[in-house]
PDB file of N, CA and C in Angstrom:
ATOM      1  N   UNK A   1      95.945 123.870  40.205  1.00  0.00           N
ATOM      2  CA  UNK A   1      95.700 124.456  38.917  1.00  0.00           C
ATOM      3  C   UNK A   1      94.289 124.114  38.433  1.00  0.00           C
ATOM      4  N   UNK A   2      94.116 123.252  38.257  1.00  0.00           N
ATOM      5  CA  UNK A   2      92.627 122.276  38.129  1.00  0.00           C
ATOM      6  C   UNK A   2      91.446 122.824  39.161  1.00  0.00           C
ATOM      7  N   UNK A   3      91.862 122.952  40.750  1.00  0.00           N
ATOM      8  CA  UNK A   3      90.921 123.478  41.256  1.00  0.00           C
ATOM      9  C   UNK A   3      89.813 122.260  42.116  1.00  0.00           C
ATOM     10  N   UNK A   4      90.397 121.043  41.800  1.00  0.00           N
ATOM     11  CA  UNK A   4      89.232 120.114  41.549  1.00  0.00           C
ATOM     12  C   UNK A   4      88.453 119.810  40.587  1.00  0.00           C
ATOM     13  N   UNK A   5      88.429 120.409  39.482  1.00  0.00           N
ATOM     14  CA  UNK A   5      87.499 120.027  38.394  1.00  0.00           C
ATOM     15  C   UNK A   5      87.406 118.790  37.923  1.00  0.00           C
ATOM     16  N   UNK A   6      88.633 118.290  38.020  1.00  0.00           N
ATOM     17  CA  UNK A   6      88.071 116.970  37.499  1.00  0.00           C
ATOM     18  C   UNK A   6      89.428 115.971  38.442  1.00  0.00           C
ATOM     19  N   UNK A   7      89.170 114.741  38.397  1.00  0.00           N
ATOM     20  CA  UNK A   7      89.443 113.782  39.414  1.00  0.00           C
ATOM     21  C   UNK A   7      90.645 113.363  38.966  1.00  0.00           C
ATOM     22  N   UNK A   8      92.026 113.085  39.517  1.00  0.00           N
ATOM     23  CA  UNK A   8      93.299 112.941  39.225  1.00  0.00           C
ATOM     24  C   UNK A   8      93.112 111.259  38.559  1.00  0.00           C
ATOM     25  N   UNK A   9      93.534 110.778  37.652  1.00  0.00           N
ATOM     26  CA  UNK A   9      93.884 109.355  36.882  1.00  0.00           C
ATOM     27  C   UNK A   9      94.756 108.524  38.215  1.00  0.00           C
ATOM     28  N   UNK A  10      96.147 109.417  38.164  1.00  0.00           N
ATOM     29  CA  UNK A  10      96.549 108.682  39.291  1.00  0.00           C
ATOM     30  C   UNK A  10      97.593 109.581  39.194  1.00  0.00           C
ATOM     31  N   UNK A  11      98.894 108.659  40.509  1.00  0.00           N
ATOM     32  CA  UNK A  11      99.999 109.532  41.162  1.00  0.00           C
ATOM     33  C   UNK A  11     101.288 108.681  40.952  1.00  0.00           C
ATOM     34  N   UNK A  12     101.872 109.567  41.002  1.00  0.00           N
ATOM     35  CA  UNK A  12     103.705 108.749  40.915  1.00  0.00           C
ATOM     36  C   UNK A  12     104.336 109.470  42.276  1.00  0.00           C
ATOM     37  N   UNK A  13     104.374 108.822  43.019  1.00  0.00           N
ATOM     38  CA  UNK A  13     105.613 108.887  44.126  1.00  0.00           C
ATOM     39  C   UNK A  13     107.192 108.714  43.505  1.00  0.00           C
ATOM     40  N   UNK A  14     108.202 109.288  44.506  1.00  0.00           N
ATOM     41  CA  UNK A  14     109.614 109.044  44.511  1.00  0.00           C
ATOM     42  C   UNK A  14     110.352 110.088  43.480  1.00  0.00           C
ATOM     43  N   UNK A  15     109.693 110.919  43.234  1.00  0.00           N
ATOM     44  CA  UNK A  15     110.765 111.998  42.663  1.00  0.00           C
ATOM     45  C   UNK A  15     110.828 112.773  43.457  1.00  0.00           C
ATOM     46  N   UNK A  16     111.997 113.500  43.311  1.00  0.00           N
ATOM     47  CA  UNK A  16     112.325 115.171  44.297  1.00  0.00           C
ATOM     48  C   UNK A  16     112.438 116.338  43.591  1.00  0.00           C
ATOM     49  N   UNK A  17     112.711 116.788  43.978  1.00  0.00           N
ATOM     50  CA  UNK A  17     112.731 118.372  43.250  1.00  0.00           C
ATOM     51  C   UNK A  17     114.296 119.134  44.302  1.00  0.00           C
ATOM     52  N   UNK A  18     114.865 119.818  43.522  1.00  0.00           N
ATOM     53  CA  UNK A  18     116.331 120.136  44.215  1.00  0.00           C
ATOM     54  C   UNK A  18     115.985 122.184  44.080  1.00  0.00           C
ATOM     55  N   UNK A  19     115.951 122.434  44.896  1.00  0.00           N
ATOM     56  CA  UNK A  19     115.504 124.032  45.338  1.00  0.00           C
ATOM     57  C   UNK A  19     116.953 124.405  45.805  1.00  0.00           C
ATOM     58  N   UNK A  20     117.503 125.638  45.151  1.00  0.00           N
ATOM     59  CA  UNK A  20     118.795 126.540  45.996  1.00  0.00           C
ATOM     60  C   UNK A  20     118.807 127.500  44.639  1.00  0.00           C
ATOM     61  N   UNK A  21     119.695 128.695  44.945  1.00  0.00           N
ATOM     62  CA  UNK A  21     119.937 129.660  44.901  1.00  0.00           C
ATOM     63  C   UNK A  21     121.341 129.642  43.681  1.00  0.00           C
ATOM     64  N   UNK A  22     121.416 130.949  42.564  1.00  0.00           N
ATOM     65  CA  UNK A  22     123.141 130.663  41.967  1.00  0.00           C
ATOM     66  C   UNK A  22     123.474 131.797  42.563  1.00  0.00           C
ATOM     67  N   UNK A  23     124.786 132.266  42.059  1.00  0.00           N
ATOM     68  CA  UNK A  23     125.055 133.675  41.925  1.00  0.00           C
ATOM     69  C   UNK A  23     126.658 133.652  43.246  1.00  0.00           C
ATOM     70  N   UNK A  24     126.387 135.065  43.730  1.00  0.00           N
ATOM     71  CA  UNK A  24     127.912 134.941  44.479  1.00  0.00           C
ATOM     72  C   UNK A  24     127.139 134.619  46.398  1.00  0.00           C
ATOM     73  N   UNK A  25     126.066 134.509  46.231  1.00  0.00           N
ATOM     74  CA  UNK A  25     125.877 133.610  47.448  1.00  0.00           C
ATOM     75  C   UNK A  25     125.059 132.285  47.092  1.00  0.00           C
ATOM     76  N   UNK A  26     125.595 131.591  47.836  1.00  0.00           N
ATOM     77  CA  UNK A  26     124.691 129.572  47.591  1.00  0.00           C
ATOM     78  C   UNK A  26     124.881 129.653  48.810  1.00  0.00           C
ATOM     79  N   UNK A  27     123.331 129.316  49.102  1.00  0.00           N
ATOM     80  CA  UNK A  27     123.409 128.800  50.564  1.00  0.00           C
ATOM     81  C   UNK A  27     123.147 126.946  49.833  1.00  0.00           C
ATOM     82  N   UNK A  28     123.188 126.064  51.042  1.00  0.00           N
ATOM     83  CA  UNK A  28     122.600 124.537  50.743  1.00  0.00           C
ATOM     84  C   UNK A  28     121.703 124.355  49.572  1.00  0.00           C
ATOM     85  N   UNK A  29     121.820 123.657  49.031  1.00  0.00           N
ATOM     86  CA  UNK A  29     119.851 123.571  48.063  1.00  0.00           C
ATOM     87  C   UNK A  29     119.870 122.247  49.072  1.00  0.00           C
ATOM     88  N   UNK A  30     118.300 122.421  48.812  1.00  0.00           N
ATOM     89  CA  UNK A  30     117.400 121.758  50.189  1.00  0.00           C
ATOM     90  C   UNK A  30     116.544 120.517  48.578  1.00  0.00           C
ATOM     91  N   UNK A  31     116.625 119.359  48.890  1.00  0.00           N
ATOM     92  CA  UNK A  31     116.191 118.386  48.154  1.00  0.00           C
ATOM     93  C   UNK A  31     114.533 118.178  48.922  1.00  0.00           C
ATOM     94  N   UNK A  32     113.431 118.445  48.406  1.00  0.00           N
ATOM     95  CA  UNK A  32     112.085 117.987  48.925  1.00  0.00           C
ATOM     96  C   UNK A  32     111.614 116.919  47.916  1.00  0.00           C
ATOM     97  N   UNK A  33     110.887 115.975  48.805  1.00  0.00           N
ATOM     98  CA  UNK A  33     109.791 114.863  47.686  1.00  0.00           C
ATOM     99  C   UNK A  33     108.972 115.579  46.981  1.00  0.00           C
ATOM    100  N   UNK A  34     107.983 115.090  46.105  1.00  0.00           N
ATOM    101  CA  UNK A  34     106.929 115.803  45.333  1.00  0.00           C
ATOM    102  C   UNK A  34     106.357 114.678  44.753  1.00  0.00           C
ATOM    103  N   UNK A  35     105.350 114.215  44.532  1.00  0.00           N
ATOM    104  CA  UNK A  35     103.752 113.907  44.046  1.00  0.00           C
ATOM    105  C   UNK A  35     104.063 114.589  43.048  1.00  0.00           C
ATOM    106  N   UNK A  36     103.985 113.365  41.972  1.00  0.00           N
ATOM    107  CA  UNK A  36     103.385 113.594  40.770  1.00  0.00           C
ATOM    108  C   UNK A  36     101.901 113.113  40.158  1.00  0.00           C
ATOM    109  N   UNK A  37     100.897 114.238  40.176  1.00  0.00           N
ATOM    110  CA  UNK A  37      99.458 113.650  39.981  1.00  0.00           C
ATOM    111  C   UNK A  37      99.684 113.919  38.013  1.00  0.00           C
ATOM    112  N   UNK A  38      98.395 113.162  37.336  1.00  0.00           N
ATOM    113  CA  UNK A  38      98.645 112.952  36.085  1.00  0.00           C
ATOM    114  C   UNK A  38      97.126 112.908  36.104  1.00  0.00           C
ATOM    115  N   UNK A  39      96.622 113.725  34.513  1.00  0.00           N
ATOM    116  CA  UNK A  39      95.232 113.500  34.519  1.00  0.00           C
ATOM    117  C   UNK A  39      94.510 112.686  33.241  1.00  0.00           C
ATOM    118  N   UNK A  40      93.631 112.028  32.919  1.00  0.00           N
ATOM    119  CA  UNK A  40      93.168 112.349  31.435  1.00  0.00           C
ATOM    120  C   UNK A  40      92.037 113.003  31.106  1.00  0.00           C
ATOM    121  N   UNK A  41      91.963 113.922  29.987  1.00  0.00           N
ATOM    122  CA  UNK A  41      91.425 114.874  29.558  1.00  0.00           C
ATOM    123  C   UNK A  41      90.503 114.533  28.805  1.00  0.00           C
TER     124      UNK A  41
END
């Protein structure tokens, strides 16, 4: 989003993010890690 413009403060490891589908088909939801970067402005 940033592009690089300006230099990340810092990062938080260890959260996930849970990805799947509603409705009359559910396949699995698939759990991935994710990086959380944080900036100050």
């Amino acid at each position: 989003m940033l592009k690089g413009r300006f230099p990340p403060s810092g990062r938080i490891e260890g959260f996930t993010a849970e990805i799947g589908a509603s409705g009359s088909y559910c396949p699995q939801h698939a759990t991935l890690p994710v990086e959380v970067t944080y900036f100050d402005i």
